[in-house]
Protein backbone atom coordinates (compact mmCIF):
# COMPACT_ATOMS: atom_id res chain seq x y z
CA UNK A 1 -20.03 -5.62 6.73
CA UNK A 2 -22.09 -5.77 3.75
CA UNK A 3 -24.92 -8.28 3.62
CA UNK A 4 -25.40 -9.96 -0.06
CA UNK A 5 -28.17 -11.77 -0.76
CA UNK A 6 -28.65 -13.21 -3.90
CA UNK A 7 -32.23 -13.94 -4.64
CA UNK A 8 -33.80 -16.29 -7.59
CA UNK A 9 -36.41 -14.35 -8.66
CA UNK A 10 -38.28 -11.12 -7.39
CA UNK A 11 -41.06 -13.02 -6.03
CA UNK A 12 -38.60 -15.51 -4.07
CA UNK A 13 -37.27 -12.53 -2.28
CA UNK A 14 -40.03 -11.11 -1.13
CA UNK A 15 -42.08 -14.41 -0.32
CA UNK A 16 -39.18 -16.10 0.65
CA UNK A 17 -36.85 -13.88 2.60
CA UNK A 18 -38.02 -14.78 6.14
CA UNK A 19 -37.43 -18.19 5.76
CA UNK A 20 -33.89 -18.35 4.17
CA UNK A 21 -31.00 -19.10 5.68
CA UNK A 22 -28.39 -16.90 6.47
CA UNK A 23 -24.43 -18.47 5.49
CA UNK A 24 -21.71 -16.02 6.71
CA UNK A 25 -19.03 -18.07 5.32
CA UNK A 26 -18.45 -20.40 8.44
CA UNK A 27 -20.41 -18.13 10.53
CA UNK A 28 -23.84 -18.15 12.30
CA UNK A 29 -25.68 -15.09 12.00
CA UNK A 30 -25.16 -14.14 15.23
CA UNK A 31 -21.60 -14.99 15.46
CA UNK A 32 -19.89 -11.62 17.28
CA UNK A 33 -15.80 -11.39 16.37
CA UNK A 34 -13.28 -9.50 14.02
CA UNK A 35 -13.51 -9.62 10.47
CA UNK A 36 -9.58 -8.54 10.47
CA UNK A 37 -7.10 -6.99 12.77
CA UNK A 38 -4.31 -5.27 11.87
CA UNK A 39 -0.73 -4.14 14.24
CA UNK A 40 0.78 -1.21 12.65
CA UNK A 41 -0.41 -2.26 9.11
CA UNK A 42 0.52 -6.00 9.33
CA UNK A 43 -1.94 -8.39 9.83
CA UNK A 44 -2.47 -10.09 13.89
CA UNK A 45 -3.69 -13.17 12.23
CA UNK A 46 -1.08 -14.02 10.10
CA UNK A 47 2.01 -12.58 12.41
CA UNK A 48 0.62 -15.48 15.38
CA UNK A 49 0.69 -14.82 19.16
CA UNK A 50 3.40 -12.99 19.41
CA UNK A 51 4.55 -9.89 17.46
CA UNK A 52 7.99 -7.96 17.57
CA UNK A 53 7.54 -3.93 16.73
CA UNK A 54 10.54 -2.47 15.69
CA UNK A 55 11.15 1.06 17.31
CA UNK A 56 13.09 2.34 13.66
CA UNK A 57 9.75 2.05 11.76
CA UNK A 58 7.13 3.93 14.02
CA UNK A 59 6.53 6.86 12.88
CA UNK A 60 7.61 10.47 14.88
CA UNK A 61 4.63 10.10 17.05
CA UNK A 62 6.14 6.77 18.54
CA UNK A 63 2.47 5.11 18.54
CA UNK A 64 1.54 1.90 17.89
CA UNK A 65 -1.93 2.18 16.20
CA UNK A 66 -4.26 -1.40 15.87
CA UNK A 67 -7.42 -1.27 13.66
CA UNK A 68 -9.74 -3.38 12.64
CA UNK A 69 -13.33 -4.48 12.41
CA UNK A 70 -15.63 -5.58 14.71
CA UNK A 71 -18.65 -8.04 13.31
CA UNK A 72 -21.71 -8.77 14.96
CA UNK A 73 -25.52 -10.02 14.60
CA UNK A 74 -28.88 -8.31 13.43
CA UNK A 75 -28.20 -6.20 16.59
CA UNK A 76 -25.04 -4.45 15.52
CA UNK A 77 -22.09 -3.50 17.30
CA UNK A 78 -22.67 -1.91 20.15
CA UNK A 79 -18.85 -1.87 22.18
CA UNK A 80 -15.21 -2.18 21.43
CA UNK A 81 -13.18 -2.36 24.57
CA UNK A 82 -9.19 -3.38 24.70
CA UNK A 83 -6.78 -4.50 27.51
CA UNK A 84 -2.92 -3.79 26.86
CA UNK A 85 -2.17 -5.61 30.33
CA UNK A 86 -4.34 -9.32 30.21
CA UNK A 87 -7.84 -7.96 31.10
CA UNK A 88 -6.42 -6.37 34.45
CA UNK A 89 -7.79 -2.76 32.87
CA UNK A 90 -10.33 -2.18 29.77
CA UNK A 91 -10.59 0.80 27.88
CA UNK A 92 -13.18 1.84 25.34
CA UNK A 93 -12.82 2.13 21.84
CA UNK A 94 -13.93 4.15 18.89
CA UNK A 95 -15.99 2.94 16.49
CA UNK A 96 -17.90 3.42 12.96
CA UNK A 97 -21.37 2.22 12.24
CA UNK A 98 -20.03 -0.41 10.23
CA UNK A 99 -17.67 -1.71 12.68
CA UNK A 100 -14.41 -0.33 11.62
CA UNK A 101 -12.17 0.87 14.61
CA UNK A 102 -8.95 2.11 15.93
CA UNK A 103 -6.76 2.52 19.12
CA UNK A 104 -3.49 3.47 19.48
CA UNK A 105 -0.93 3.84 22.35
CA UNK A 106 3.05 4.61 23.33
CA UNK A 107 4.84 1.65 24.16
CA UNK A 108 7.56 1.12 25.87
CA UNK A 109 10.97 -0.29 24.74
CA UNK A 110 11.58 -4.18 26.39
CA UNK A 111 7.77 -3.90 27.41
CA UNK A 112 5.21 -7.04 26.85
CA UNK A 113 2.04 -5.96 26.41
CA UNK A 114 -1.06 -8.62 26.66
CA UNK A 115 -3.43 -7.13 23.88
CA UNK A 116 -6.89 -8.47 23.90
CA UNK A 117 -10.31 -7.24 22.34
CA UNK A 118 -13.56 -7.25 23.96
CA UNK A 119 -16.90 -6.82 21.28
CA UNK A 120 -20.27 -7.01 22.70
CA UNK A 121 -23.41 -6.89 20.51
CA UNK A 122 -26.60 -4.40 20.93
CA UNK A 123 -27.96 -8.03 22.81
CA UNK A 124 -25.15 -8.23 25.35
CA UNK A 125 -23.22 -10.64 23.48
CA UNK A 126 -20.16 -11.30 23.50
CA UNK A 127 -16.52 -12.57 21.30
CA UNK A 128 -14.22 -15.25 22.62
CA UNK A 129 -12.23 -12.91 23.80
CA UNK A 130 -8.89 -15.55 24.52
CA UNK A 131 -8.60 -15.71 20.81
CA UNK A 132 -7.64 -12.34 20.48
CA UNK A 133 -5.02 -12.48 22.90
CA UNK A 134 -1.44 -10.85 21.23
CA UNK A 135 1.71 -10.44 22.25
CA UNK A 136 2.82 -7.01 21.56
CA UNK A 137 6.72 -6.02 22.46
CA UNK A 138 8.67 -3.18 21.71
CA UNK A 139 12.58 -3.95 20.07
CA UNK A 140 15.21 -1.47 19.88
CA UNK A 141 17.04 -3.87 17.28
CA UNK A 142 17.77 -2.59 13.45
CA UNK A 143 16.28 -4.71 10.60
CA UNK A 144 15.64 -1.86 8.20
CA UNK A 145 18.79 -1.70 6.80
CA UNK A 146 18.18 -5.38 5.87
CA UNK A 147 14.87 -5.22 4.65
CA UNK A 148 15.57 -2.69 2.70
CA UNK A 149 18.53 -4.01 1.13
CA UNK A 150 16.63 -7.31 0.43
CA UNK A 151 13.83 -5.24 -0.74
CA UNK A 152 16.26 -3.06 -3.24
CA UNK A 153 18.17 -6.33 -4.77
CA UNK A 154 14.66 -8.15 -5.54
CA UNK A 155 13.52 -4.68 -7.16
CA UNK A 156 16.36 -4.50 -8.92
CA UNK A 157 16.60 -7.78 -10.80
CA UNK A 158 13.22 -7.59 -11.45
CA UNK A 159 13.50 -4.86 -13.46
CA UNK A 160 16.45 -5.97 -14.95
CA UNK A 161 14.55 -9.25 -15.90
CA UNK A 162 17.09 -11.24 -14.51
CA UNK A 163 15.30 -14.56 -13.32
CA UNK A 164 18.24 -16.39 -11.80
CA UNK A 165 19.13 -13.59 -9.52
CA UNK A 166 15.38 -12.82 -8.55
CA UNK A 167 14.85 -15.88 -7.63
CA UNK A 168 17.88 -16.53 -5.53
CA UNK A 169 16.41 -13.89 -2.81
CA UNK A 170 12.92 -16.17 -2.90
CA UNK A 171 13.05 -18.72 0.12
CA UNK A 172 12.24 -22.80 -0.81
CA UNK A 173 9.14 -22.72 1.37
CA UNK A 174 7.43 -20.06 -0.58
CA UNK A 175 4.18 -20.14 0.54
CA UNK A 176 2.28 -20.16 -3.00
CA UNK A 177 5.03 -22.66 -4.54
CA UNK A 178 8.36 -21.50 -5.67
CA UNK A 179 8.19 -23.08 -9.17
CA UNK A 180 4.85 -20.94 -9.94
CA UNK A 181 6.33 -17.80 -8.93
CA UNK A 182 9.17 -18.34 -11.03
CA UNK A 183 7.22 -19.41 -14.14
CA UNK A 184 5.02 -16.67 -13.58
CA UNK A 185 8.15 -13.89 -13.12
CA UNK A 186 9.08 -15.06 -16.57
CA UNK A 187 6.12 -14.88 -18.20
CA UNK A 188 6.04 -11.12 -16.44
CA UNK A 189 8.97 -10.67 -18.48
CA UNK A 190 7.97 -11.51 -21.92
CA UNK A 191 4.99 -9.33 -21.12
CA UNK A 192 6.15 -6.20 -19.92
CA UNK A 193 9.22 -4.17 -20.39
CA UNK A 194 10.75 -1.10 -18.60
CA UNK A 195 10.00 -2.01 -15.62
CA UNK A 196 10.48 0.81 -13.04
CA UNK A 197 9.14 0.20 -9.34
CA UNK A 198 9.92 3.10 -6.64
CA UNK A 199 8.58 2.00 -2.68
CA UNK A 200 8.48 3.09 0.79
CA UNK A 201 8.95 1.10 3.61
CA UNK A 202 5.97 1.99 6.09
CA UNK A 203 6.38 -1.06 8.85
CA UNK A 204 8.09 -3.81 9.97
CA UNK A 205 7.12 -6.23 12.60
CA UNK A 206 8.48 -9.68 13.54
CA UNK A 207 6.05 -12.45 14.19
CA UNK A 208 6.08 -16.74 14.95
CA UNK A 209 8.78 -18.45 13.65
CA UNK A 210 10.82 -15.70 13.57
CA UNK A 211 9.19 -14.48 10.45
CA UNK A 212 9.74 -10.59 9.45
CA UNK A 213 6.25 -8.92 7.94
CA UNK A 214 6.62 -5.63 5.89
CA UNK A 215 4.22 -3.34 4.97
CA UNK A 216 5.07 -0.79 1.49
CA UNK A 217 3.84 1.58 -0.62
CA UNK A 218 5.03 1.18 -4.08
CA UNK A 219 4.34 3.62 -7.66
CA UNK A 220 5.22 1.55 -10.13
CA UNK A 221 5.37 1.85 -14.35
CA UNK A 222 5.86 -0.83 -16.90
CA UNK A 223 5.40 -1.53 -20.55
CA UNK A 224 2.65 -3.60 -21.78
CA UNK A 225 4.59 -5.26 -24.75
CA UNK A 226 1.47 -6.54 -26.16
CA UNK A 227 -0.33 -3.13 -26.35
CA UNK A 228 3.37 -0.72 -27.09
CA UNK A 229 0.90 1.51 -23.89
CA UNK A 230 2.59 2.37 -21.36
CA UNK A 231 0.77 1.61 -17.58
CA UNK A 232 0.89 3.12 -13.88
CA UNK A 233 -0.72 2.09 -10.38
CA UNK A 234 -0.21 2.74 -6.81
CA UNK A 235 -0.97 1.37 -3.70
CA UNK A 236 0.60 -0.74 -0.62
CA UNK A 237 1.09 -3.84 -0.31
CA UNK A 238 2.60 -6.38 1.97
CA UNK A 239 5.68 -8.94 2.03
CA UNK A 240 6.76 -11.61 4.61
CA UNK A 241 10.15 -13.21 4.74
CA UNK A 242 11.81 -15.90 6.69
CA UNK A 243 15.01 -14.78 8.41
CA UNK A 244 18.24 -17.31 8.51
CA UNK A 245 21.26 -16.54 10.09
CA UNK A 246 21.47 -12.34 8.85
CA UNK A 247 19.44 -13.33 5.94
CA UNK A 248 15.85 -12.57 4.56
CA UNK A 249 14.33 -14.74 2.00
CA UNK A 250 10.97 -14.37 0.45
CA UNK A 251 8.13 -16.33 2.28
CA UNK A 252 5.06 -15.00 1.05
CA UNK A 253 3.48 -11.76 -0.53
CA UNK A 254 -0.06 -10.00 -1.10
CA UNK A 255 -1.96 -8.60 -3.52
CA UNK A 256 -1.44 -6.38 -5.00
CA UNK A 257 1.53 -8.39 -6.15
CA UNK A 258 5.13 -6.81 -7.21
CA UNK A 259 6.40 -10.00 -8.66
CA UNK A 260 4.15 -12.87 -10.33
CA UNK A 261 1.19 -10.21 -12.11
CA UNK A 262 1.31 -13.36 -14.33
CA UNK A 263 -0.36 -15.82 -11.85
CA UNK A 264 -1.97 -13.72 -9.06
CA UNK A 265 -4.76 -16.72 -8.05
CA UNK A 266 -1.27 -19.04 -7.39
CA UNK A 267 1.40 -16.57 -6.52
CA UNK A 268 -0.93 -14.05 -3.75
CA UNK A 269 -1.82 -15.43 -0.24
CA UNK A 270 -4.15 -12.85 0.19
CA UNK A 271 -4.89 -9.33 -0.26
CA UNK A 272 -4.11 -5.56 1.29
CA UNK A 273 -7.12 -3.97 2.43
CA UNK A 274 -7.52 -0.13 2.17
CA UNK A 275 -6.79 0.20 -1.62
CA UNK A 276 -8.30 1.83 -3.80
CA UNK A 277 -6.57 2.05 -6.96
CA UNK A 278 -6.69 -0.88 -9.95
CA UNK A 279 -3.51 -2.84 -9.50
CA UNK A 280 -1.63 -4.87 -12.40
CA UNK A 281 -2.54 -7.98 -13.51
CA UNK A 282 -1.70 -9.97 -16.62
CA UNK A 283 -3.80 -12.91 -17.82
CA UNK A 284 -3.39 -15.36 -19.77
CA UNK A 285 -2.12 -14.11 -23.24
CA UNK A 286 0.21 -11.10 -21.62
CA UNK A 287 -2.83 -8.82 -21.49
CA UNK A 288 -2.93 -6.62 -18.85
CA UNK A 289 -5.94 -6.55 -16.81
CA UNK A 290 -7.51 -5.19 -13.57
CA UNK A 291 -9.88 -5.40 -10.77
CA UNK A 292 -13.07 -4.36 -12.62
CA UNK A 293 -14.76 -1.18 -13.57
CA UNK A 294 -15.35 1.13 -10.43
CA UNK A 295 -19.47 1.94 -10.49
CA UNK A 296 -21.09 4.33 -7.84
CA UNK A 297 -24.84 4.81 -7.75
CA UNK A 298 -25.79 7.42 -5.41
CA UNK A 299 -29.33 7.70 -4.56
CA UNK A 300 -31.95 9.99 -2.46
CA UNK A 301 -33.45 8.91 0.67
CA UNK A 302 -35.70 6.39 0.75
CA UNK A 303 -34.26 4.99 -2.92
CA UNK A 304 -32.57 1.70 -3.75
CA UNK A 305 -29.89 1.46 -6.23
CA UNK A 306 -29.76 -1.25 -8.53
CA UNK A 307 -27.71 -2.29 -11.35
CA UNK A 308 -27.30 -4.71 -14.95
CA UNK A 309 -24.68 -6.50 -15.39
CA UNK A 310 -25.00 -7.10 -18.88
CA UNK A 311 -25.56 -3.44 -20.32
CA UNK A 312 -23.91 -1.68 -16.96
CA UNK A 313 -27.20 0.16 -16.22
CA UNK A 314 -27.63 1.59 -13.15
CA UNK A 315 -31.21 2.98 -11.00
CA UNK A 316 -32.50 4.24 -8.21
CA UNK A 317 -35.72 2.65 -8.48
CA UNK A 318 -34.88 -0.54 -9.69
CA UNK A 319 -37.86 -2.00 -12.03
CA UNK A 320 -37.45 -4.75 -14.87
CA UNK A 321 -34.15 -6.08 -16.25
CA UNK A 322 -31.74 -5.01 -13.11
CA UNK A 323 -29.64 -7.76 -11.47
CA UNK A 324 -28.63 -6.22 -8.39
CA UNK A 325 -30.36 -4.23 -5.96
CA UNK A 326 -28.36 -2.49 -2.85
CA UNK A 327 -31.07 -2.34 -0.18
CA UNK A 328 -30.34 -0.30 3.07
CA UNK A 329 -31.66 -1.31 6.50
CA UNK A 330 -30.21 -1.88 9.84
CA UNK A 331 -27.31 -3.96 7.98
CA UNK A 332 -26.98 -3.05 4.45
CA UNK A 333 -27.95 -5.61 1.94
CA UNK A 334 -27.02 -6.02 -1.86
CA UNK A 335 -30.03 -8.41 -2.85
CA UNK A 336 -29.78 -9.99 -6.30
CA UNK A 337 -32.42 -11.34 -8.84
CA UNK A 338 -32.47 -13.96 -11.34
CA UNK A 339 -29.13 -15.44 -10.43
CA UNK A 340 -28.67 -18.22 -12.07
CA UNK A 341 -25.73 -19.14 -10.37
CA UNK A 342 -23.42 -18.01 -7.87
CA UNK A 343 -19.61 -19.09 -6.37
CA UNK A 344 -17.83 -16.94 -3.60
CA UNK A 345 -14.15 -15.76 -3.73
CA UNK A 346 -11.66 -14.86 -0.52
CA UNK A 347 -9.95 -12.60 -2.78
CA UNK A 348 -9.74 -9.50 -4.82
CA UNK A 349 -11.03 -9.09 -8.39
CA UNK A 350 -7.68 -8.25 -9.23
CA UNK A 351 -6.09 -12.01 -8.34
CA UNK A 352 -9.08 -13.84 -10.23
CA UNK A 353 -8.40 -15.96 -13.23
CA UNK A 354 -10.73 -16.34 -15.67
CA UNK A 355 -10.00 -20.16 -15.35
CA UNK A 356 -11.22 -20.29 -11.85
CA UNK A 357 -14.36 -18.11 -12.46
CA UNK A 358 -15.23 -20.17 -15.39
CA UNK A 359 -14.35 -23.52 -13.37
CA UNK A 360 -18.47 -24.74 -12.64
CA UNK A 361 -17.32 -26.37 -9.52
CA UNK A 362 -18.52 -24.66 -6.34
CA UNK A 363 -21.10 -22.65 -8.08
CA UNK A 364 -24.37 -23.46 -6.26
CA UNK A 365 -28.18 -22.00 -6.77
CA UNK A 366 -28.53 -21.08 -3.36
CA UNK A 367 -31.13 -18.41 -2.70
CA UNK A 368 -28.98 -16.36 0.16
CA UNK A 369 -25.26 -15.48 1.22
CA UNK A 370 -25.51 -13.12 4.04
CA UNK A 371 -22.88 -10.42 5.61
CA UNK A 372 -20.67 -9.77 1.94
CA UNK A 373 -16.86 -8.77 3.24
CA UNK A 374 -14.32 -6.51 1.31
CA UNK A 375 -11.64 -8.49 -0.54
CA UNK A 376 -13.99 -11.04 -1.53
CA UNK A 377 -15.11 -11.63 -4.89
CA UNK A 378 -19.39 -12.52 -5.74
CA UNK A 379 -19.08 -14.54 -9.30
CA UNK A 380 -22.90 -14.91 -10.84
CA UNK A 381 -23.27 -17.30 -13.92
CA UNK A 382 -25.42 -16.80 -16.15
CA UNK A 383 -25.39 -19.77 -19.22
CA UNK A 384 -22.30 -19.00 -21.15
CA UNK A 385 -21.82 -15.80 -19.41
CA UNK A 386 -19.84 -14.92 -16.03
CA UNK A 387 -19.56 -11.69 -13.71
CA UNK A 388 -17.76 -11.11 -10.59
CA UNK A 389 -18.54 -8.13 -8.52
CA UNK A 390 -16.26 -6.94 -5.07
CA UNK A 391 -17.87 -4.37 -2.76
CA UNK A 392 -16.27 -0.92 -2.19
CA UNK A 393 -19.26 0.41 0.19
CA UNK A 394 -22.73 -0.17 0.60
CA UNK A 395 -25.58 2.10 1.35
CA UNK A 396 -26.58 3.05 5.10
CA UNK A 397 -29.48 4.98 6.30
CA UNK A 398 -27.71 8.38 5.78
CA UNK A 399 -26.15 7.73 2.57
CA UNK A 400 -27.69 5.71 -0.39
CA UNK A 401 -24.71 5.55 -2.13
CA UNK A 402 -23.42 1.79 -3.79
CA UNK A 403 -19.63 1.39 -5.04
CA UNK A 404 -18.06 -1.43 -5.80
CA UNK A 405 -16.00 -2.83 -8.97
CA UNK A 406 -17.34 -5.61 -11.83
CA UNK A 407 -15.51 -7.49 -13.82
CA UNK A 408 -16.97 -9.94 -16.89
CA UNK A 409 -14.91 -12.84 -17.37
């Protein structure tokens, strides 16, 4: 992952840079582990020990694919090895420079299989490999028919801006508060208009607790009532419900969100990695917003590209005035100067408020945050102003090339 380091002033970060201490939100440096894991597109974290794939939603090859990414130290990542049968066999995996990896296999129907992932540093270290241990069975049972009839009725009265009804399909132990979600569903109403929502269902897996996880991929149009413009986006996104005698109810969802744009922060528990596209959000006063402006600096060999928040500037030689400099080494970096302030985010531009951004809790003056993951958000204060910044890519050794989206709140 992306390292950020966000240095004082110029001198600080070149005088100071040996000494400073690394944070990896929770993490030592050297900490080897996953950053994520995902089971057929639903997330091993969140489904618990033990996940249910249903045969009805692989697709015609009949695999089950896992991906994820690997993190390690200074060192790097230097193996990805998996056991389908409780560390009785290994087998090696794939993997990217950056960590990213993925393995898939046929199961068969009735079959447990005892998934867990071995990652071993360039220095021979080692994960806890126990805490990867999954579950993984193969079901013959039919739950699409449900899902997607639970999926089409919620769709439905959404668009038809019928509260009552929308909410009757949303379970009492919503997971960001059912009396937010349906405030915010409201206010989604008196903003937009024409609300037209087409999906796919891609997966569905059952998890702890009997819970049922879905993975879509939605196009979606509405009108901004505000503006009289008409908007589109596009993506996948992720749902989980609670299952009751026959019954699905909503539990929790993602971002990008299909109900709640009003109050992403509150409504999301989470985000979908892997899009790329700007999904809807409204703020405060029924505007719709977004996740920030996309910027890409692409640079030669040997260059470093930088960037200004307040004029948008970008360079390849970064001199005077630039806050941001994406430095390539080993690990990619994305050092900053003159921050006058900076507060971290688990979550997407997309789902920020400006209330939270502009809440001066939690902002600190530290001189370093190492090891910068996607779907987190990098809020810098300076005095009355505030900008938030979520990586894309970083540079590497054979391409110089920055992306990632800003937002001023």
């Amino acid at each position: 992952m992306k390292k950020l380091l966000l240095i004082l002033t110029a001198v600080l970060s070149l005088a100071g840079a040996a000494d400073a201490k690394w944070w990896i939100f929770g993490k030592s440096n050297d900490e080897v582990g996953l950053r994520y894991l995902y089971i057929n597109q639903v997330s091993a974290e969140e489904a618990g020990p033990k996940i249910k794939i249903f045969r009805e939603t692989l697709g015609t090859d009949g695999l089950i694919k896992i991906n994820g990414r690997a993190s390690a130290g200074k060192g790097g990542v230097g193996s990805v090895r998996i056991s389908l049968d409780d560390k009785a066999t290994w087998q090696d995996v794939k993997f990217s420079d950056n960590g990213t990896f993925e393995y898939s296999f046929k199961p068969e129907t009735g079959k447990t299989y005892t998934m867990l992932l071995e990652i071993t540093d360039t220095a021979g270290k080692t994960n806890k490999v126990d805490e990867t241990r999954k579950e993984i069975t193969l079901s013959d049972e039919s739950i699409q028919a449900k899902v997607k009839e639970t999926l089409d009725a919620m769709f439905a009265a959404y668009s038809a801006e019928n509260l009552q009804k929308f909410m009757g399909y949303v379970g009492d132990d919503f997971a960001g508060d059912k009396g937010i979600l349906e405030r915010a569903v409201k206010r989604d109403f008196d903003a937009l208009s024409s609300i037209n929502i087409r999906y796919t269902v891609n997966n569905i897996s059952a998890g702890s607790q009997g819970r049922v996880f879905v993975s879509v991929t939605y196009n979606r149009m509405v009108f901004v009532n505000k503006t009289g413009a008409t908007s589109t986006d596009t993506g996948s996104t992720e749902f989980v419900f609670d299952s009751n005698e026959g019954k699905l109810a909503l539990f929790s969802m993602k971002q990008p969100l299909m109900f709640g744009l009003s109050d992403a922060e509150n409504v999301a528990t989470g985000s979908v990695l892997g899009n790329t596209g700007t999904p809807l959000v409204l703020d405060d006063g029924g505007n719709l917003g977004g996740a920030g402006t996309p910027v890409t600096i692409a640079c030669g060999p040997g260059q470093t590209p930088a960037y200004e928040f307040a004029s948008g500037a970008t360079a390849c030689a970064p001199g005077g005035g630039m806050n941001i400099w994406f430095y390539t080494d080993a690990n990619p970096d994305l050092i900053g100067l003159a921050i006058t302030q900076e507060k971290t985010f688990s979550t997407t531009l997309s789902a920020l408020g400006s209330s939270a951004v502009k809440n001066l809790a939690g902002y600190t003056n530290q001189s370093s945050v190492a090891d910068a993951g996607y779907g987190s958000s990098y809020c810098f204060n300076y005095g009355a102003d505030f900008y938030c910044l979520e990586m894309v890519s970083g540079p590497t050794t054979a391409n110089v090339t920055a992306a990632f989206r800003v937002k001023k709140f």
